[in-house]
Protein backbone atom coordinates (compact mmCIF):
# COMPACT_ATOMS: atom_id res chain seq x y z
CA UNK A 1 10.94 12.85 1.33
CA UNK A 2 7.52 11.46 1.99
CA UNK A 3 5.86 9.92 -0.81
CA UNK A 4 1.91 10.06 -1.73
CA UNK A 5 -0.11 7.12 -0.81
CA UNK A 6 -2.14 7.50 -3.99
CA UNK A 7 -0.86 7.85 -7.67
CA UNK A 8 -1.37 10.90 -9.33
CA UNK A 9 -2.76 11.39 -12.89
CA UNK A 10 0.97 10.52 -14.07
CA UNK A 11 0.62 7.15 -12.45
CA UNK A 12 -2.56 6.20 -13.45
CA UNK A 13 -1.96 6.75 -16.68
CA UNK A 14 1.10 4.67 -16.42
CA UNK A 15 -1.28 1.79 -14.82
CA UNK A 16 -4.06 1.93 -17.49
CA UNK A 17 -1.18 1.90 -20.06
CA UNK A 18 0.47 -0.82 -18.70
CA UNK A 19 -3.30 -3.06 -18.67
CA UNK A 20 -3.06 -2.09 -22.29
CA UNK A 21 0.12 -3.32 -22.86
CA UNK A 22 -1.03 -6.42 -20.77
CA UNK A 23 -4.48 -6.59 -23.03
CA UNK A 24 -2.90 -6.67 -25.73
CA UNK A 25 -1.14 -9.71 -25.34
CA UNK A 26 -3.94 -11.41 -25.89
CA UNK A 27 -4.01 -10.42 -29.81
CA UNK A 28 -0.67 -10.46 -30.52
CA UNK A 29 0.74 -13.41 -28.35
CA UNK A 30 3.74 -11.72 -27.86
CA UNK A 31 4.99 -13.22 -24.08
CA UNK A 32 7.32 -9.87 -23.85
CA UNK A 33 3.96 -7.73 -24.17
CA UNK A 34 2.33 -8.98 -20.69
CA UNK A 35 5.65 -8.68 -18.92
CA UNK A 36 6.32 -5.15 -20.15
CA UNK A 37 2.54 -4.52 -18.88
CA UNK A 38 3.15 -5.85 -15.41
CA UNK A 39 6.20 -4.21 -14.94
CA UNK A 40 5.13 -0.84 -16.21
CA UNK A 41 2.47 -1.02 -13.88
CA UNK A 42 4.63 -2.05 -10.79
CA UNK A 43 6.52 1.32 -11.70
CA UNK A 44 4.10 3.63 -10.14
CA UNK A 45 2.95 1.70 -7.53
CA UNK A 46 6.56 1.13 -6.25
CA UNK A 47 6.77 4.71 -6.70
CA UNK A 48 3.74 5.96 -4.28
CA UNK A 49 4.52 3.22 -1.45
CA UNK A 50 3.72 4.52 1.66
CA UNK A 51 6.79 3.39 4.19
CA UNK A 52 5.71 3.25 7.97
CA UNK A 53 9.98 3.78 8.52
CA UNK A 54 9.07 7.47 7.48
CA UNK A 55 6.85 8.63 9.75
């Protein structure tokens, strides 16, 4: 299965949701909240890695 090189719509929104979770660390000062925020955007990005093995 080859994989996209670029996100779709699904994973941006996943990466602009994530910079909100990350953001909003700031107002809450919840440590949890920018952790959850870098790991939900890690998801998609993991996700659309292009592998050279593949080709």
């Amino acid at each position: 299965m080859k994989l996209n090189r670029y996100p779709d719509r699904t994973g941006v929104a996943m990466i602009a949701f994530g910079v909100l979770l990350g953001a909003s660390y700031f107002y809450f000062r919840q440590f949890w909240l920018i952790v959850l925020g870098i790991a939900w955007i890690m998801i998609p990005l993991f996700l659309t890695a292009d592998s050279e093995e593949e080709e």
